[in-house]
Structures are given as structure tokens and as C-alpha cells.
Protein backbone atom coordinates (compact mmCIF):
# COMPACT_ATOMS: atom_id res chain seq x y z
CA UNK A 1 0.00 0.00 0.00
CA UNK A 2 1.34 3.74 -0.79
CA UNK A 3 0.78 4.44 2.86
CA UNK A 4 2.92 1.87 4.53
CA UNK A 5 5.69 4.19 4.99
CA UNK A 6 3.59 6.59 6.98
CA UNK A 7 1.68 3.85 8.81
CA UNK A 8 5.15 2.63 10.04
CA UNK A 9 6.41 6.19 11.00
CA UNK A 10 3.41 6.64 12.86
CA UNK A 11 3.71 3.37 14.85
CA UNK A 12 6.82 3.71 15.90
CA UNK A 13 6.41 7.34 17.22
CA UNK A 14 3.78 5.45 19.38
CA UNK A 15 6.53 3.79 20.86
CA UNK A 16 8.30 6.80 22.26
CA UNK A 17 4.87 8.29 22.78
CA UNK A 18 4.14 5.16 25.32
CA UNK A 19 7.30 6.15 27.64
CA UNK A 20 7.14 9.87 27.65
CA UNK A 21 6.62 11.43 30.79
CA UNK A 22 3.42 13.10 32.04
CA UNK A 23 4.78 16.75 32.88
CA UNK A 24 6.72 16.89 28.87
CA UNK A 25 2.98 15.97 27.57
CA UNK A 26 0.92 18.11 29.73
CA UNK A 27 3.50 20.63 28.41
CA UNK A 28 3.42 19.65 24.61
CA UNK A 29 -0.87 20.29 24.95
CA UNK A 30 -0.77 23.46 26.82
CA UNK A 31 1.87 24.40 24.38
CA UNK A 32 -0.63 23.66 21.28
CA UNK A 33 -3.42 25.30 23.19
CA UNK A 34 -1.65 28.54 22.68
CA UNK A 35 -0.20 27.96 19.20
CA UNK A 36 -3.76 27.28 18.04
CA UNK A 37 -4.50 30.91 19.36
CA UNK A 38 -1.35 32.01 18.18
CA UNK A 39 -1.84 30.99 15.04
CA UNK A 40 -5.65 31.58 14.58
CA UNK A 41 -5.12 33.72 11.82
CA UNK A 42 -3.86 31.12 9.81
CA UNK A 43 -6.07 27.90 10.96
CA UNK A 44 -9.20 30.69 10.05
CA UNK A 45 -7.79 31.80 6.77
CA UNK A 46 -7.56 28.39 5.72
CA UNK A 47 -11.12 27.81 6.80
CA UNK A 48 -12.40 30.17 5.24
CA UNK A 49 -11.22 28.40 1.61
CA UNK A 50 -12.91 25.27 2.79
CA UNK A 51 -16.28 27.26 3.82
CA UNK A 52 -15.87 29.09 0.13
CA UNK A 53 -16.94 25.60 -1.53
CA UNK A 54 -19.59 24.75 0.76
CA UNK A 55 -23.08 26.15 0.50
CA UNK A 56 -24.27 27.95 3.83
CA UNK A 57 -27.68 26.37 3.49
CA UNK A 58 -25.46 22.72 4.17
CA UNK A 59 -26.23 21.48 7.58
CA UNK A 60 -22.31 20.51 7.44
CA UNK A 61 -21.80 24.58 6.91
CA UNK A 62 -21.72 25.00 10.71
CA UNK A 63 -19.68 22.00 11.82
CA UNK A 64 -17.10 23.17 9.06
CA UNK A 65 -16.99 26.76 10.22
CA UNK A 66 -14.64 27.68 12.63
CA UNK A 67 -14.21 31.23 14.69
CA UNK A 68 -12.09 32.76 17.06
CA UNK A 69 -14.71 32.07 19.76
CA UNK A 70 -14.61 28.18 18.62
CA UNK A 71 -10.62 28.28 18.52
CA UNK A 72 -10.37 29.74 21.99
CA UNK A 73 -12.91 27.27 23.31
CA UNK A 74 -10.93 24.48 21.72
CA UNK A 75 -7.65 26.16 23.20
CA UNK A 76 -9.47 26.03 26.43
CA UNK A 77 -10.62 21.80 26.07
CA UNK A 78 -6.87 21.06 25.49
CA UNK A 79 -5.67 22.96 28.95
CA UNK A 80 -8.43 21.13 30.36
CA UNK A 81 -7.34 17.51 28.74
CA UNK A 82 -3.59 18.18 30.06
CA UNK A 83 -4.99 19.16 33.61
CA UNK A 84 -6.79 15.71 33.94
CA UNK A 85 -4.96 12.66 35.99
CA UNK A 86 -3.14 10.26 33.01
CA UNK A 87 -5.49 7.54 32.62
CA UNK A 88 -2.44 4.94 31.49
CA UNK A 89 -0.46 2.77 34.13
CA UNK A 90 -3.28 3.23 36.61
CA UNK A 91 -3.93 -0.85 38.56
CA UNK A 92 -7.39 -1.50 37.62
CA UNK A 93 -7.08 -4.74 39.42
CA UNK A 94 -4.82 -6.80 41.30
CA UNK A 95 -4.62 -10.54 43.10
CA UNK A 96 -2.14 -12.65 44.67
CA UNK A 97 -3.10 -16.34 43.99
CA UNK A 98 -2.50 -18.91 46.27
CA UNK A 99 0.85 -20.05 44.59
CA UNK A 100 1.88 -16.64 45.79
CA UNK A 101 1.66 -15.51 41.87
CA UNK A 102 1.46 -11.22 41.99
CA UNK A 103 -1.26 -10.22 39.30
CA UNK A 104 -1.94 -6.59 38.38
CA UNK A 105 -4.74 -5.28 35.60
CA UNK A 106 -2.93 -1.95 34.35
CA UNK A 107 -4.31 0.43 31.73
CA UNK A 108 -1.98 0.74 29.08
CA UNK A 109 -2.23 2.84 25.60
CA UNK A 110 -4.15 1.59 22.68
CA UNK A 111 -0.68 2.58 20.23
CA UNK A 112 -2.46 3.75 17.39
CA UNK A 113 -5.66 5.22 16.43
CA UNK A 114 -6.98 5.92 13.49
CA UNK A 115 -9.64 8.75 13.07
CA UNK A 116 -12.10 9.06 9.92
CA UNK A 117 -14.32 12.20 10.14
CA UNK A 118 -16.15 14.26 8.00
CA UNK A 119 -16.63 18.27 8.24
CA UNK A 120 -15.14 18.71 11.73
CA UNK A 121 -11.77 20.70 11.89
CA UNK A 122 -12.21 20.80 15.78
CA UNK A 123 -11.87 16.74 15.75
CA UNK A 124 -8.11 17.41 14.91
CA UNK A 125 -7.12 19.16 17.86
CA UNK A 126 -9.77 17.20 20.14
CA UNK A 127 -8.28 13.73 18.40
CA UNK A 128 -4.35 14.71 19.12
CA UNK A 129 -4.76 15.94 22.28
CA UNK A 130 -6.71 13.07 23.72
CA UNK A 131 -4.29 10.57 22.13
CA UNK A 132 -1.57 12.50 22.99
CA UNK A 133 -2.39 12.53 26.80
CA UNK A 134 -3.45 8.76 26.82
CA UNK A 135 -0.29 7.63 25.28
CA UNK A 136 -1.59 6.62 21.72
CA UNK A 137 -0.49 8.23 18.23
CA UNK A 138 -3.32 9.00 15.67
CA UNK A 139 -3.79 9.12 11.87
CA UNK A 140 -6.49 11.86 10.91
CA UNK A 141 -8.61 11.11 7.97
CA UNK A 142 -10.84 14.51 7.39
CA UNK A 143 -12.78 14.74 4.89
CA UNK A 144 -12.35 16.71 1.45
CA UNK A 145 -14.33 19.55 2.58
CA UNK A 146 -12.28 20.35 5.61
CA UNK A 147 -8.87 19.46 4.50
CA UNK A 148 -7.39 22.61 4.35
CA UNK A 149 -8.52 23.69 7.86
CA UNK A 150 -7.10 20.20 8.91
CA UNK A 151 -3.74 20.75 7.54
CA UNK A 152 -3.70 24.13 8.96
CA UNK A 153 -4.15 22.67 12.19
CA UNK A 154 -2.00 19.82 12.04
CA UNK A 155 0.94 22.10 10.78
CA UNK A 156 0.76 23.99 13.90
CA UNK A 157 0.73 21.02 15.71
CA UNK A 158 4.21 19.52 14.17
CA UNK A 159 5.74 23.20 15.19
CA UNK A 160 4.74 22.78 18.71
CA UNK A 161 6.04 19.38 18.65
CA UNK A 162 9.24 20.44 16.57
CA UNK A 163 10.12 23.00 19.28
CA UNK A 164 9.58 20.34 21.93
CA UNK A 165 12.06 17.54 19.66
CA UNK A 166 9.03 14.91 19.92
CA UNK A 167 8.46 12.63 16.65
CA UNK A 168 6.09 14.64 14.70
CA UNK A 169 4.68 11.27 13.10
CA UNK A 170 2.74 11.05 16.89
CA UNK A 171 0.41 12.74 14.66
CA UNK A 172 -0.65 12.36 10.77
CA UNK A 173 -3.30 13.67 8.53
CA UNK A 174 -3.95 11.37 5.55
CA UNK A 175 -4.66 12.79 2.01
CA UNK A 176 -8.71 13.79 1.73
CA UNK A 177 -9.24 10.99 -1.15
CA UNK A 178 -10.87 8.16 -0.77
CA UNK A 179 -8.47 5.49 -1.35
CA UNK A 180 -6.46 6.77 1.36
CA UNK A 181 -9.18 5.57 3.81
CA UNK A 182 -9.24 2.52 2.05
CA UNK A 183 -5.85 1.95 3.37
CA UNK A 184 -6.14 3.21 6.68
CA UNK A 185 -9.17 0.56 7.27
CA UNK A 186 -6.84 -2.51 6.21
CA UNK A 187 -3.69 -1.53 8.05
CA UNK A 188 -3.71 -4.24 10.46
CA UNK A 189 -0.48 -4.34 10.67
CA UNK A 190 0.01 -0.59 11.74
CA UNK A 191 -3.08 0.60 13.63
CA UNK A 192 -5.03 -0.60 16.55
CA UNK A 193 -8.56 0.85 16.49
CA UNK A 194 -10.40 2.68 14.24
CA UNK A 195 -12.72 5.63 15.46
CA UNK A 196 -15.22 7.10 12.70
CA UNK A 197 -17.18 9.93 13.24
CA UNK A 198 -19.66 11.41 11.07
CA UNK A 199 -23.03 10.18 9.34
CA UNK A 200 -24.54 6.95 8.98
CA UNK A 201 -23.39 6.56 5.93
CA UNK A 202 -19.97 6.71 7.02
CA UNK A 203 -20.29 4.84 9.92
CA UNK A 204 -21.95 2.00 8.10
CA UNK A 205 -18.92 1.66 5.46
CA UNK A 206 -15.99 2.00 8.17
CA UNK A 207 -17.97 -1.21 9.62
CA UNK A 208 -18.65 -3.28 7.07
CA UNK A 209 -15.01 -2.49 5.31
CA UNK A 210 -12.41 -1.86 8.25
CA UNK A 211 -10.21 -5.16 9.20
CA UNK A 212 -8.60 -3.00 11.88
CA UNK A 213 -10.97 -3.26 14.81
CA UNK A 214 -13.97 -0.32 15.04
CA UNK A 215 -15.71 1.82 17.99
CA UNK A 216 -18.80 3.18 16.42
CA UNK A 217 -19.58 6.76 17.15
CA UNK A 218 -23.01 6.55 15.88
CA UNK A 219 -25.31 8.79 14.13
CA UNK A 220 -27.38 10.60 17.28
CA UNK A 221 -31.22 9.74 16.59
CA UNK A 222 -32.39 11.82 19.72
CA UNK A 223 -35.98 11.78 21.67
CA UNK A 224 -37.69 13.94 24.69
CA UNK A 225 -40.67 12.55 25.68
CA UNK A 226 -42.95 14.83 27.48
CA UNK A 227 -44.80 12.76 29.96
CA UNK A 228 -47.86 13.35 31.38
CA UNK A 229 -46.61 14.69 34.48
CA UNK A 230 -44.10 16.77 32.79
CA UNK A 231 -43.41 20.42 33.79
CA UNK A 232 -44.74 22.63 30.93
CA UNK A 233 -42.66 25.25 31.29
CA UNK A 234 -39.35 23.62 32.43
CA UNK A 235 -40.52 21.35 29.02
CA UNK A 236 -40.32 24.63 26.86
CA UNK A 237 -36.83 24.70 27.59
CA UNK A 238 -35.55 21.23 27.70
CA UNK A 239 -36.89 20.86 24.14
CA UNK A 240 -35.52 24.32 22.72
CA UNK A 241 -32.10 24.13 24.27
CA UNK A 242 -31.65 20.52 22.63
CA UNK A 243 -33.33 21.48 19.17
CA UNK A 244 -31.81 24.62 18.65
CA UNK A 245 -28.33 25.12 21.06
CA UNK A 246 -26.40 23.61 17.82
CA UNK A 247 -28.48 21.54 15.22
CA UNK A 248 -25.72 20.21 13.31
CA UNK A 249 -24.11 17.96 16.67
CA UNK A 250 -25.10 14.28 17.48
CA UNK A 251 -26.87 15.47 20.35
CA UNK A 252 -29.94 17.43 18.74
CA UNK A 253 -33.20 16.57 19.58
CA UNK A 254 -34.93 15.25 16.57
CA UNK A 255 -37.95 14.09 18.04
CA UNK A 256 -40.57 15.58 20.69
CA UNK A 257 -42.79 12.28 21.73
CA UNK A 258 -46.16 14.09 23.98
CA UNK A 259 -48.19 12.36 26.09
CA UNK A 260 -52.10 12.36 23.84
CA UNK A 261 -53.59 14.26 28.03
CA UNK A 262 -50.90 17.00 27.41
CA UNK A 263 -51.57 18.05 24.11
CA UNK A 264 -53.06 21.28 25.08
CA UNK A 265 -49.22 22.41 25.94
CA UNK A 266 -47.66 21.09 23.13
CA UNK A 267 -48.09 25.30 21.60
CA UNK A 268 -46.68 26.22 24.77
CA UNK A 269 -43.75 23.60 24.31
CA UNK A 270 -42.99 24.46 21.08
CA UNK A 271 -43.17 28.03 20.83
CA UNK A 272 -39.76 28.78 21.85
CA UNK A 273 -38.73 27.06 18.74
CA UNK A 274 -40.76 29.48 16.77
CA UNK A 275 -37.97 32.11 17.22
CA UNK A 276 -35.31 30.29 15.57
CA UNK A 277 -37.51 29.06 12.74
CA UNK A 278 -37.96 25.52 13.22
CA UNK A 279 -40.09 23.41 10.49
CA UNK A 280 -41.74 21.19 12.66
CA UNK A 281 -43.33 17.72 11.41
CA UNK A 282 -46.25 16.68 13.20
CA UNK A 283 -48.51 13.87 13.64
CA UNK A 284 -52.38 14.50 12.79
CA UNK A 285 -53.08 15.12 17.01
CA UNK A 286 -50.15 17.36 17.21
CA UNK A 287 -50.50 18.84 13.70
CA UNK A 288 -54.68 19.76 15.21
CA UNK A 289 -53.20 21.35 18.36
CA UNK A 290 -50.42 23.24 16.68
CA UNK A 291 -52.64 24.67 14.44
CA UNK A 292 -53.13 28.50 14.65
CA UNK A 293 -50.55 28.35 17.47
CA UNK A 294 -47.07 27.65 15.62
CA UNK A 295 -46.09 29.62 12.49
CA UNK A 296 -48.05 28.33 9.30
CA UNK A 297 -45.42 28.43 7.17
CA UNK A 298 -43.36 26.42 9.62
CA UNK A 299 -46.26 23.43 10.28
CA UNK A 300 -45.95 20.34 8.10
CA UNK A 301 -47.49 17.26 8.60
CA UNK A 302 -45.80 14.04 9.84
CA UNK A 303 -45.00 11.40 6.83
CA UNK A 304 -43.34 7.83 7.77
CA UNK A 305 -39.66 9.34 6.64
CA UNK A 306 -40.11 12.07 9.72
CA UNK A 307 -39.42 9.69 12.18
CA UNK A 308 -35.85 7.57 12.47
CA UNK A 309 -34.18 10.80 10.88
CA UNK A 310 -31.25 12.65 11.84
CA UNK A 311 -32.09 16.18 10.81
CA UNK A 312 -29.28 17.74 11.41
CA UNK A 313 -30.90 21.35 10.54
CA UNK A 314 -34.09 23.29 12.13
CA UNK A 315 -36.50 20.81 11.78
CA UNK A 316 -38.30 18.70 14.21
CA UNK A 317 -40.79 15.53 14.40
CA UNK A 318 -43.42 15.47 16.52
CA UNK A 319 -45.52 12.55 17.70
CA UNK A 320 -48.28 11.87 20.14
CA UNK A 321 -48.23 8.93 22.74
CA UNK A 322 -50.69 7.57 25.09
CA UNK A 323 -48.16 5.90 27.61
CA UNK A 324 -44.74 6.11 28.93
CA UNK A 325 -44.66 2.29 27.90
CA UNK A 326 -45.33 3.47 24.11
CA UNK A 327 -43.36 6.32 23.99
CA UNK A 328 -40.62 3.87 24.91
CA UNK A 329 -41.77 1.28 22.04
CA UNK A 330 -41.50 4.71 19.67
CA UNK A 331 -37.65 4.86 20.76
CA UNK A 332 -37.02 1.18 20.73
CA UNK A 333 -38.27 1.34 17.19
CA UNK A 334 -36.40 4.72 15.86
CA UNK A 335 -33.36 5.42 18.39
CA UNK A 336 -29.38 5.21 17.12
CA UNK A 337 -28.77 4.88 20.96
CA UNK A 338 -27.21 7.49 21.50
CA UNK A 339 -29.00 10.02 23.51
CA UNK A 340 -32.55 9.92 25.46
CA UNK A 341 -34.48 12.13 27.56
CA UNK A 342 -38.24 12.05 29.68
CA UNK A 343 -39.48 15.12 30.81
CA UNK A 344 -41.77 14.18 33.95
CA UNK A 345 -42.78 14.84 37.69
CA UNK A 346 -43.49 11.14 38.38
CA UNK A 347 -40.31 9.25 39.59
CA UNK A 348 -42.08 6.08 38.99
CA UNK A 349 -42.30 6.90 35.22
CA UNK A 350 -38.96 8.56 35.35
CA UNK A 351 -37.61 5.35 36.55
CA UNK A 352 -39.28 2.89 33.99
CA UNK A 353 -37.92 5.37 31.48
CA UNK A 354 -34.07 5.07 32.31
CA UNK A 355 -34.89 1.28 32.91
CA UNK A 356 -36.13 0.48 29.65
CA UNK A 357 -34.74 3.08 27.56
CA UNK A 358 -31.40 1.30 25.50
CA UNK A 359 -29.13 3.93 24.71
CA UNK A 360 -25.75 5.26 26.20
CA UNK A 361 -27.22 8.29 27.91
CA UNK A 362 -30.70 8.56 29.15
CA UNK A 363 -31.87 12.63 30.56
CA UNK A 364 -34.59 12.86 33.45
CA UNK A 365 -35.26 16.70 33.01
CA UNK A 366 -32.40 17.46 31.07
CA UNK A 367 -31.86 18.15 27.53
CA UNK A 368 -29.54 16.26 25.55
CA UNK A 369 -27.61 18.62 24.38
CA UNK A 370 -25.51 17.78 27.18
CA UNK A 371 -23.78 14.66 25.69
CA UNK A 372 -20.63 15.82 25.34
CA UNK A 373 -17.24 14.79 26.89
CA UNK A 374 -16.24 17.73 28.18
CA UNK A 375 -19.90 18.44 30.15
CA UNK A 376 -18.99 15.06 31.66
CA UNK A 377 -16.07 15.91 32.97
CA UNK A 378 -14.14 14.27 30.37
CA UNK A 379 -11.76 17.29 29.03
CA UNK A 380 -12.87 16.37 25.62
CA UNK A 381 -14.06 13.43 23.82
CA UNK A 382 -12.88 11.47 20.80
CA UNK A 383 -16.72 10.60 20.01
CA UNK A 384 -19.91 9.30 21.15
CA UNK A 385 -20.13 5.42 20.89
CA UNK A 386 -23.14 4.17 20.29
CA UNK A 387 -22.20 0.67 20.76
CA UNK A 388 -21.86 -2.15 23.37
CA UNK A 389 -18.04 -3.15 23.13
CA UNK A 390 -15.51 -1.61 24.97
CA UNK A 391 -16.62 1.84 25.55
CA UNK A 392 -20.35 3.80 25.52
CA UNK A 393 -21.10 7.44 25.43
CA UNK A 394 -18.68 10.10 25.66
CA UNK A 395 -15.81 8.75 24.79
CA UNK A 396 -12.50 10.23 27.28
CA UNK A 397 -9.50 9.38 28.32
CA UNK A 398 -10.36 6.20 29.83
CA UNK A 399 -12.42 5.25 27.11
CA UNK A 400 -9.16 5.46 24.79
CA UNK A 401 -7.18 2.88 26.49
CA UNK A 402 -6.52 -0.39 27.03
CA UNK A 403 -5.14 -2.78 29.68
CA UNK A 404 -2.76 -5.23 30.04
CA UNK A 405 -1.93 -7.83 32.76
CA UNK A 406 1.34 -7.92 35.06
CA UNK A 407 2.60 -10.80 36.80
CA UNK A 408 5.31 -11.20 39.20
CA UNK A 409 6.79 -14.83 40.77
CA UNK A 410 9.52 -16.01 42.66
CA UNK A 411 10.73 -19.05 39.89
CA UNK A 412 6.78 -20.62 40.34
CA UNK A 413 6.43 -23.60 37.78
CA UNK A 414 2.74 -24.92 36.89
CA UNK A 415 2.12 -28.48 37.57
């Protein structure tokens, strides 16, 4: 493959990654933190070319665009990363056996990561500086439409780590083609884990086509139910905050479920959504009680395709329940598993909900717009897996590692 060489270069940079000290890396990612504001003339300029050949009406238009606001807060994720404990060489278990046998669980670094991601310059620094700290080197694969923002970023990156006489190969961006990501999913012999990020569509192929093991970061399918003992007016802004905070994330809410007895609120739930124009698609008993209370012009009614969709823009389903039981069935049914919420008074339905809800984070009162790694606590994240294996949610530090066993004897032989 044409990308052996750099596969190689990259894994053995992992190598001297795995024995660097703490301090030198908390002082390589504060060091990028302020090259990235340093240099945000630059990593903007080059933006701006990439947001030139997109059209603004693209949902991807906002997860492309970067800003000084967006580079500082970015700046501030990585100081936060580098201030978090090292999540490598920590005993996550130990034994001694009866044959006196020492065992110790440690977590150890993954080596090498491989990231695939679509219109998301902010992945590069969030990807490098979470491998970085967890001991792992990474090979970016952006997408076309972000590639010069991406090598921007990654060029300020290898000064940093020039400066500091680290391997710059700890860090690679591929070319944007798509043969290049062919290779990166068959490079068994070069990369441990492949992360993808980005839509369904991506997500499926990485899946079906990687031979290097996968984490999904799945496509976020997101529901509030409003129960029938739900709060009207902390409702309003629950559903607002997660429709409209940032519609192009994972997190959006994509679908309001209503309990049929609280229909009468649904104009009073929805109005706040008025304001920043979103289309909403309702059911017939939602479409009847929205009528002459939401916008005309931004009242459609409900086909099949409205539900199980990602929007990804300022639109919204709406559907109307008659139990806590079916409003679960809905989500069973439609949910990516990634993000959940029940707006309610009633602990016993609150309860039932997180019980029987399957997905990686499930909101009592709480929008879920707050699936993020660093509103966990995380510093940043790499991604949000969706799946089973491994890791769930926001993925962190922790989430990026692996372990591997230690044992000591004194010259014990099995019988």
C-alpha cells in the first residue's frame, strides 16, 4: 500500500509516545493550546477556503466553520485535557493467587488510532490531544471539505512538537481521497482501532469495510418525551435548548414524543422554537393542536420518513403517545442509541424510562444537548459510541485505552 511508509512512522512514534513522561505531555498540549491561538489567523484563513466551496444552506456549513470564539474554546478543552490525571499505568485490578503468583490489571495505551471524520476541523485538535495525553499516536482522515482547515491545524501542531524535539509522526493527517481511507481501514499491521465519526453513511462503510478493529460513534437519533406529568414550562426549555443550542451535533433533539392528556401544551412547548424558525413535522393530534398556534409556514405534517431521521438542521418531528410504555416502544423502534431524555414529575415513570430506555445516555429533566465529553467531565471526547463493546457514550480518556496484565513470581512452575 502507498501508505505503509507513513503507517510505520506513525507506529513507531507510538513507541516513544508510550514512555514519555506526564509533565513533557501536559506541556506539549498546553503548548498547542496557545499555538492554536497564536496561530488563529492562519487555521481561520484556511477555513475560510474550505467554507468558500460549501453552500451555507449545508447542515455541514456549521460544523465546518470555525471562529475565534470556537478556537479559543478548543484552546481552552486542550488545557483542560492536560490538567486531567493520566489515565495509562493506573492498577485496575490486582490478586495474589495462592501459589503466591502477583497479578496486576494496568491500563496501558491503545498505540495507534486511526480517526475518519467528516466536516469537523475541531476533531483534529480534540483527536491529538486526547491521544496524545493517553499515550496513543493518531492518523487523521478529514474529509475533502475540511482538509485545508485540517492541515492548517495539524501544521501547527508539528511546530509545537518540533520546538519540543518529539516525533512529529505522533500525529498524521492522511490525504482527503478516498483510497487513502481505504488503506487506513486494512492496516492491520500498523493501527489498533479505528474511530469514525460522522453520518450513517460513514459509519456504516468504516464497519462493514475496516479489518482494523472499530468503535462506532453513531449517528445521534435523539428523543424527549414529554410525559404526562411533565413540567410545561421547564418542558419549553428542555426541548428548545436541545433542538436549537447547535443543530448540526449528534446530540440534537430530533424528536418531541407528547403524552395524547398534554396536548393542550404542546403550543406552549414548542413556541420557543418558533424564534429560531424551526419546520416542525407533526402527527395528525399534534399537527390539530399546533394549528393556529405555531407559524403556518413552519407546520408540516408528519409522513413515515419524519421519524428515524437525523435532521441535522431546524426541523423537528413530533408525535403523540398515550403511555410512557409506548413512547418507549416509539424509541425502541427509531433510536441510534445514543441520547434519550423524559421530561416528567413522576419518579415512577422517570424510573421505567431510564430502565427500559437502550441507549448510552438517558436525561430525566435534562436536555440532551448535554452529551458531550467535556460536560462530563471528560476534558474532551474522541466521540460518542453508540455501541456495546468496549466503551459507551462520551468517549475520554479512559475510554481510549486499554489494559494489560502484570505478573510477578519467585521461579513458580505450573504443575
Amino acid at each position: 500500500m502507498k501508505l505503509n511508509e507513513t503507517f510505520l512512522s506513525v507506529k513507531l512514534a507510538s513507541r516513544k509516545l508510550a514512555l514519555m513522561e506526564e509533565k513533557l505531555i501536559n506541556e506539549v498540549l498546553n503548548a498547542v493550546a496557545d499555538a492554536a491561538i497564536r496561530d488563529k489567523d492562519i487555521i481561520l484563513a484556511a477555513n475560510s477556503k474550505d467554507l468558500q466551496l460549501m453552500n451555507p444552506s449545508d447542515p455541514k456549513f456549521d460544523r465546518l466553520k470555525l471562529t475565534v470564539s470556537r478556537i479559543e474554546d478548543i484552546a481552552s478543552d486542550m488545557r483542560n485535557v492536560a490538567s486531567l490525571p493520566s489515565p495509562f499505568g493506573k492498577v485496575l485490578y490486582e490478586d495474589v493467587r495462592p501459589n503466591g503468583l502477583k497479578l496486576r490489571k494496568i491500563s496501558v495505551p491503545f498505540g495507534v488510532i486511526g480517526v475518519i471524520y467528516e466536516a469537523r476541523p475541531n476533531v483534529s485538535f480534540d483527536v491529538f490531544s486526547l491521544c496524545m495525553k493517553s499515550g496513543s499516536a493518531c492518523i487523521l482522515k478529514g474529509g475533502s471539505d475540511a482538509y485545508n482547515s485540517n492541515k492548517a491545524i495539524v501544521e501547527t501542531i508539528h511546530g509545537v512538537l518540533d520546538k519540543f524535539g518529539i516525533d512529529r509522526n505522533i500525529v498524521q493527517l492522511l490525504p482527503a481521497d478516498r483510497e487513502a481511507t481505504t488503506e487506513l481501514l486494512h492496516a492491520n499491521d500498523y493501527v489498533d482501532l479505528i474511530i469514525p465519526r460522522g453520518s450513517s453513511g460513514l459509519i456504516n462503510y468504516v464497519r462493514k469495510e475496516s479489518t482494523v478493529p472499530v468503535i462506532e460513534t453513531g449517528a445521534g437519533i435523539c428523543h424527549t418525551y414529554f410525559d404526562l406529568a411533565g413540567d410545561a414550562v421547564m418542558g419549553a426549555k428542555i426541548i428548545n435548548n436541545a433542538k436549537t443550542r447547535r443543530v448540526s451535533v449528534c446530540n440534537a433533539l430530533d424528536c418531541l414524543l407528547v403524552h395524547a392528556d398534554r396536548l393542550s401544551d404542546l403550543p406552549e412547548l414548542c413556541a420557543p422554537l418558533a424564534d429560531s424558525k424551526v419546520i416542525v413535522y407533526a402527527d395528525k393530534p399534534a399537527f390539530q393542536s399546533l394549528r393556529g398556534a405555531y407559524p403556518e409556514e413552519l407546520l408540516k405534517p408528519a409522513t413515515p420518513e419524519s421519524f428515524g431521521t437525523e435532521f441535522l438542521d431546524y426541523k423537528m418531528a413530533v408525535k403523540t403517545v398515550n403511555s410512557v410504555e409506548e413512547a418507549v416502544n416509539h424509541i425502541f423502534k427509531y433510536s441510534s442509541k445514543h441520547s434519550e431524555c423524559i421530561v416528567t414529575e413522576d419518579r415512577k415513570a422517570a424510573e421505567y424510562f431510564r430502565r427500559a430506555v437502550d441507549a448510552a445516555c438517558v436525561y430525566v429533566n435534562a436536555p440532551t444537548s448535554f452529551t458531550d465529553g467535556a460536560q462530563f467531565g471528560l476534558g474532551a471526547e474522541i466521540g460518542i459510541s453508540t455501541q456495546k463493546l468496549h466503551a459507551r457514550g462520551p468517549m475520554g480518556l479512559k475510554e481510549i485505552t486499554t489494559y494489560k496484565w502484570l505478573i510477578d513470581g519467585e521461579g513458580q512452575v505450573r504443575k
